[in-house]
N, C-alpha and C. Protein backbone atom coordinates (compact mmCIF):
# COMPACT_ATOMS: atom_id res chain seq x y z
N UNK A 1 11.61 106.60 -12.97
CA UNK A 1 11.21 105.24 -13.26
C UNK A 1 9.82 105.19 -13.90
N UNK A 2 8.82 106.02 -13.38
CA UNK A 2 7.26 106.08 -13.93
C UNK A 2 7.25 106.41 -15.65
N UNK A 3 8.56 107.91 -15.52
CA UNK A 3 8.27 108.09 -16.46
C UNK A 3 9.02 107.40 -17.72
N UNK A 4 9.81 106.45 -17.38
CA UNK A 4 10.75 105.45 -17.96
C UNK A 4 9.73 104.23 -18.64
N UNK A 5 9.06 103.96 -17.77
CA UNK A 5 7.99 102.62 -17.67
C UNK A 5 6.49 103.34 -19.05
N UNK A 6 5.77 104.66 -18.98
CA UNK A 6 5.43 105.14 -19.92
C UNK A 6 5.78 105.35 -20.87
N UNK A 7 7.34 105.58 -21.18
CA UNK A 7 7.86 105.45 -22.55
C UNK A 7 7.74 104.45 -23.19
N UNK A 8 8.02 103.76 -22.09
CA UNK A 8 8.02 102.31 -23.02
C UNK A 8 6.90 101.74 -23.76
N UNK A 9 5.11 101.99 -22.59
CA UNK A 9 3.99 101.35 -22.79
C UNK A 9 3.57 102.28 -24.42
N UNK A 10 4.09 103.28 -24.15
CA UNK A 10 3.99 104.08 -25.45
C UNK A 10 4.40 103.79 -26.75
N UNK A 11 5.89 103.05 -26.62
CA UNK A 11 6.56 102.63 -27.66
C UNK A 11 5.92 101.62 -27.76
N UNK A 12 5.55 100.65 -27.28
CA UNK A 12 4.59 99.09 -27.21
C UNK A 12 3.17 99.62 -27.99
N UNK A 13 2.80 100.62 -27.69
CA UNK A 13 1.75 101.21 -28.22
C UNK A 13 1.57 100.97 -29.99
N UNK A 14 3.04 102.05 -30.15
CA UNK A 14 3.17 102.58 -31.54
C UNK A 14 3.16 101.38 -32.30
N UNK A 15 4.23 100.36 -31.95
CA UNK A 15 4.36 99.35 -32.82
C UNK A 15 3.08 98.67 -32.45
N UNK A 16 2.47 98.15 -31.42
CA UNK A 16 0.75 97.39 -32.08
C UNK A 16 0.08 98.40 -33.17
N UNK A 17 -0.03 99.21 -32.89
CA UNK A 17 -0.93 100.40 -33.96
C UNK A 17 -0.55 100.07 -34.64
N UNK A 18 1.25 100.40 -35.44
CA UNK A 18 1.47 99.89 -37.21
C UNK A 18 1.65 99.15 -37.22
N UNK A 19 1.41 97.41 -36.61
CA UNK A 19 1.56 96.43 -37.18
C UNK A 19 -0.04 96.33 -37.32
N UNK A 20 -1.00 97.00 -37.12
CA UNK A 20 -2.27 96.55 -36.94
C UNK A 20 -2.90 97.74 -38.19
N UNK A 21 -2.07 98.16 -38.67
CA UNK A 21 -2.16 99.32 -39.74
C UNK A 21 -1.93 98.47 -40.62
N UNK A 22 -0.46 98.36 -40.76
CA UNK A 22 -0.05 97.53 -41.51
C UNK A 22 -0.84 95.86 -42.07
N UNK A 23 -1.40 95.55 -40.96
CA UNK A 23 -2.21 94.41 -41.10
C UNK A 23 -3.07 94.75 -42.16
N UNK A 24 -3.99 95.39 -41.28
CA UNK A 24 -4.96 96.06 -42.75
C UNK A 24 -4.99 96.60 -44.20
N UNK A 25 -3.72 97.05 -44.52
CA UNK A 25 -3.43 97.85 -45.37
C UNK A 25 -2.97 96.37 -46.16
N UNK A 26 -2.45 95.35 -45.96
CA UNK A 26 -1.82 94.55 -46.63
C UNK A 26 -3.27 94.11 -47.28
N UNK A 27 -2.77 93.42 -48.77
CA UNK A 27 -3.77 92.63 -49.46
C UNK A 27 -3.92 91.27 -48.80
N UNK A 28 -3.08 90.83 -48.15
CA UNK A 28 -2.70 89.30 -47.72
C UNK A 28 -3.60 89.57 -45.86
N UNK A 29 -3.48 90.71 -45.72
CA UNK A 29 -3.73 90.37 -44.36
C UNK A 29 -5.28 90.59 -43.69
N UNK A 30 -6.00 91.14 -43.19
CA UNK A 30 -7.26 91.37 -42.88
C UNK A 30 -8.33 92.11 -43.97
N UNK A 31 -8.10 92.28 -45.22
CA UNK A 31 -8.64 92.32 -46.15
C UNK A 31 -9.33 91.15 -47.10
N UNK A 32 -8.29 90.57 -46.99
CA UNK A 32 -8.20 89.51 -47.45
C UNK A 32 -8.95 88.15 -46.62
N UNK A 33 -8.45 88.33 -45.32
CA UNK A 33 -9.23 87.14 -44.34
C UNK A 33 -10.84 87.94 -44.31
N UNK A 34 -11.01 88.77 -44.50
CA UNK A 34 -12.52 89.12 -44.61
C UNK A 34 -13.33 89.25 -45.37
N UNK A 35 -12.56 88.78 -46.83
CA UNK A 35 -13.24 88.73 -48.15
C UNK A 35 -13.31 86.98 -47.94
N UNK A 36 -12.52 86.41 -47.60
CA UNK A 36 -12.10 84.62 -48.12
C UNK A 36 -13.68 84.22 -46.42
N UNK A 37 -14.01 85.59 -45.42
CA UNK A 37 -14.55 84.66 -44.48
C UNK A 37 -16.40 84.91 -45.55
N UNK A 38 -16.00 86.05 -45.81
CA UNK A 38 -17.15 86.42 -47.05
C UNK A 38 -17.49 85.12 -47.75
N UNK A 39 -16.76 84.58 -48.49
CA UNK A 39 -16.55 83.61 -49.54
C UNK A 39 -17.05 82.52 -48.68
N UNK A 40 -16.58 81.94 -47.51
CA UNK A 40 -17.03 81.25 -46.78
C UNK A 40 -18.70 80.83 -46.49
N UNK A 41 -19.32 81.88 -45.95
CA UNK A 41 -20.32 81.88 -45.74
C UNK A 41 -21.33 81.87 -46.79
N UNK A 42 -20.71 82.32 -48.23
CA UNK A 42 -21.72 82.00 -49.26
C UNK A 42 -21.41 80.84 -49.82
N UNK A 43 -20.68 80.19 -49.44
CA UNK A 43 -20.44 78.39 -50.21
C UNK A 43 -21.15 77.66 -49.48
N UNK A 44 -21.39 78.36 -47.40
CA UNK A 44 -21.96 77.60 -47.16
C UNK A 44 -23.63 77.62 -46.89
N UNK A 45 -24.16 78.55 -46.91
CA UNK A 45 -25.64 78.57 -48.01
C UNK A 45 -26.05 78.40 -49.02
N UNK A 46 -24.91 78.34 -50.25
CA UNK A 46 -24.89 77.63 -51.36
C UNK A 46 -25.23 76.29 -50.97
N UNK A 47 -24.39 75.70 -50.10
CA UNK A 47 -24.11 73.97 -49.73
C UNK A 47 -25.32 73.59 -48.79
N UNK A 48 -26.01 74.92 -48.37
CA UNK A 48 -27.31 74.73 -47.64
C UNK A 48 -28.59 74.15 -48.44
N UNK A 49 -28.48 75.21 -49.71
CA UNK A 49 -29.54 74.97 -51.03
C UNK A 49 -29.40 74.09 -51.52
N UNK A 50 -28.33 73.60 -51.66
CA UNK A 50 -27.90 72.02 -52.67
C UNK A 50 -28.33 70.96 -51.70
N UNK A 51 -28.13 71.08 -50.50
CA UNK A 51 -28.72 69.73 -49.65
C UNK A 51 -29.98 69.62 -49.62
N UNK A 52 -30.77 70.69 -49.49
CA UNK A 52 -32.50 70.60 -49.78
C UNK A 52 -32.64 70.70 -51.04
N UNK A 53 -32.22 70.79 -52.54
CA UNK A 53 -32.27 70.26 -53.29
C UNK A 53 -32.24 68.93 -53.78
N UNK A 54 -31.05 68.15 -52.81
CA UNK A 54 -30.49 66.94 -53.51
C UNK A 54 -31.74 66.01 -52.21
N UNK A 55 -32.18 66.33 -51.03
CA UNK A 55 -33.05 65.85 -50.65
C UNK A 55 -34.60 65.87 -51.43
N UNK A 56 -35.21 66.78 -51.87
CA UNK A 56 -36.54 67.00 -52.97
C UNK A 56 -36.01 65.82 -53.91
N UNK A 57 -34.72 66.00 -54.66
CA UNK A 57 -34.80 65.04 -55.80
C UNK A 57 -34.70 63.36 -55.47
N UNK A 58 -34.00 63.61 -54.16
CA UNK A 58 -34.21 61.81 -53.80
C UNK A 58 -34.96 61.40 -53.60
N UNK A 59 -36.60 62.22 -52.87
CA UNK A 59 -37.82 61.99 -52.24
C UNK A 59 -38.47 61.86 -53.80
N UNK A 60 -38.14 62.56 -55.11
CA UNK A 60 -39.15 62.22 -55.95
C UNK A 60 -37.92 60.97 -56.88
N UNK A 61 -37.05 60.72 -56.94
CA UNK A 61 -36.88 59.24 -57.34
C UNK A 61 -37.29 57.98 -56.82
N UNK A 62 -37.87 58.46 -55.29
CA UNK A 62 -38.07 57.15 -54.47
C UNK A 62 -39.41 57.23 -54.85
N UNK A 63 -40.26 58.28 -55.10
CA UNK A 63 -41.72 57.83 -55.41
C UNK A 63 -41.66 57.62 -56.88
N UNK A 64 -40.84 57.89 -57.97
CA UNK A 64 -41.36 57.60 -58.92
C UNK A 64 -40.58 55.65 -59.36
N UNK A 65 -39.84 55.01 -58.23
CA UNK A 65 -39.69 54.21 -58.11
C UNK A 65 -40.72 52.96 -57.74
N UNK A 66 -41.00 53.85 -56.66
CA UNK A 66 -42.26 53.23 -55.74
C UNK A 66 -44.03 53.14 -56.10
N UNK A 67 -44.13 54.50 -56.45
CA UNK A 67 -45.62 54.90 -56.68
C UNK A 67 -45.83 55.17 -57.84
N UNK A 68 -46.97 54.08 -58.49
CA UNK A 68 -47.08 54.12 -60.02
C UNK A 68 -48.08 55.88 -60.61
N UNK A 69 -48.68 56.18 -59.67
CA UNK A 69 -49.23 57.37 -59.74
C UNK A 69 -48.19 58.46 -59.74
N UNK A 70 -46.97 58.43 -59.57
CA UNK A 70 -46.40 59.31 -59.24
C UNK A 70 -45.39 59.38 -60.83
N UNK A 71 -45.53 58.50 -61.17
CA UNK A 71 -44.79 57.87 -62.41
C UNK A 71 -45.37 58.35 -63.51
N UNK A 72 -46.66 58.24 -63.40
CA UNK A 72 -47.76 58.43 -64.36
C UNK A 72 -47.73 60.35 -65.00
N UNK A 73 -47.56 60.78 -63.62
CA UNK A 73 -47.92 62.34 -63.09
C UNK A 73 -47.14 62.32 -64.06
N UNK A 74 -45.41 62.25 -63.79
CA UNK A 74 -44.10 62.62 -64.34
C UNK A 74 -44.69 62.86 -66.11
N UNK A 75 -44.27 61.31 -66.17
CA UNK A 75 -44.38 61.00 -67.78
C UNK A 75 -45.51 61.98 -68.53
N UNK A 76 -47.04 62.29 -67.87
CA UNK A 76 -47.59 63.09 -68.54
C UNK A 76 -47.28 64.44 -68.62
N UNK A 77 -46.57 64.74 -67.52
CA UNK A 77 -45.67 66.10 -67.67
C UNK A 77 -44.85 66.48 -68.34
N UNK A 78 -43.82 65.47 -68.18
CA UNK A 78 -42.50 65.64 -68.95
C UNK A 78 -42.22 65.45 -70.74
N UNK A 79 -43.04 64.59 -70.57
CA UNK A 79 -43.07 63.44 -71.79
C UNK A 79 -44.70 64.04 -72.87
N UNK A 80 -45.05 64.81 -72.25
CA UNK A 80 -46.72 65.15 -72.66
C UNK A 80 -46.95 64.00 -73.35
N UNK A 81 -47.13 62.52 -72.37
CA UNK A 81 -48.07 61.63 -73.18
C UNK A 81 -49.41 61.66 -72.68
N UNK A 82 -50.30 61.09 -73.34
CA UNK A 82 -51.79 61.31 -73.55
C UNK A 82 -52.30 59.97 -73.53
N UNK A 83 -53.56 59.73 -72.66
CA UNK A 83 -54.08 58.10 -73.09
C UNK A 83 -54.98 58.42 -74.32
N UNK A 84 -55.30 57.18 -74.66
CA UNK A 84 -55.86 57.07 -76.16
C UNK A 84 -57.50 57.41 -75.53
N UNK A 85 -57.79 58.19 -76.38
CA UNK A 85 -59.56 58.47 -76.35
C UNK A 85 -59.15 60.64 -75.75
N UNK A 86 -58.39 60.73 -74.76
CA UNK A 86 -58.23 61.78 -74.04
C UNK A 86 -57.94 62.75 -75.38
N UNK A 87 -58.90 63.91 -74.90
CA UNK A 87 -58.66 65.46 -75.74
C UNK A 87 -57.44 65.96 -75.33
N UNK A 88 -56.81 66.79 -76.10
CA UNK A 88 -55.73 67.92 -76.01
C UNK A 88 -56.26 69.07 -76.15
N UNK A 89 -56.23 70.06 -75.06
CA UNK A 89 -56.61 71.34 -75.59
C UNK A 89 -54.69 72.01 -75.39
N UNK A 90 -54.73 72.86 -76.39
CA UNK A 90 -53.56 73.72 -76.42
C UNK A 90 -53.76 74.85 -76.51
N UNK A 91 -53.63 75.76 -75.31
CA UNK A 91 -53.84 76.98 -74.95
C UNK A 91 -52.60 78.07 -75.47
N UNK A 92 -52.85 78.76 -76.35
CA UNK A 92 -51.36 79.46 -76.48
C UNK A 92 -51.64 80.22 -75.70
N UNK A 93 -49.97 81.05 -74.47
CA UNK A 93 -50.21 81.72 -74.01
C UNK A 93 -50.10 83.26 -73.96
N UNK A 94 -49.63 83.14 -75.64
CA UNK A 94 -49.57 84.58 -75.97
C UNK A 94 -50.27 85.67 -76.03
N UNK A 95 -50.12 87.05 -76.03
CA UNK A 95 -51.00 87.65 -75.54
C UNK A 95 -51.33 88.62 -77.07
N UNK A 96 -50.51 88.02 -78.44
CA UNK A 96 -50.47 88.91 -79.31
C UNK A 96 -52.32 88.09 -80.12
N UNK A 97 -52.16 89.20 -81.47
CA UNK A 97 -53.57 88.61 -82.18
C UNK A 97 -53.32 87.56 -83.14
């Protein structure tokens, strides 16, 4: 009977092993769930960066809504406007002669 009852846990054995072989070996099966959990985790640090991105850009639409200094900053940045009387110096930053 003991040694009836070991055959069996043995045969129970074999087949977990190659279905757990088999698991692995498949493209569909634990290869695959460990590339897609891969994929996972970089969409969601991707989706980490985009939320503190899309927060920075709402904090500077609300000041350049709000705060005329902040408006001012922009436009002379973006826009390189200049008030009337103010010098331009233009620095090239090349390093040739």
């Amino acid at each position: 009977m003991a040694a009836r009852r070991a055959r069996r846990w043995a045969i129970y054995g074999v087949v977990v092993a190659a279905l757990a072989a088999l698991s692995a070996l498949d493209p569909g099966g634990l290869r695959k769930y460990l590339a897609l959990s891969r994929e996972v985790d970089r969409m969601q640090a991707e989706n980490g960066r985009l939320a503190a991105e899309n927060a920075r850009l709402s904090r500077e639409v609300h000041a350049l809504r709000t705060d005329p200094v902040a408006l001012e900053r922009a436009v002379r940045e973006e826009l390189r406007y200049v008030r009337p009387g103010e010098r331009v110096y233009v620095l090239d930053g090349g390093g040739g002669p």
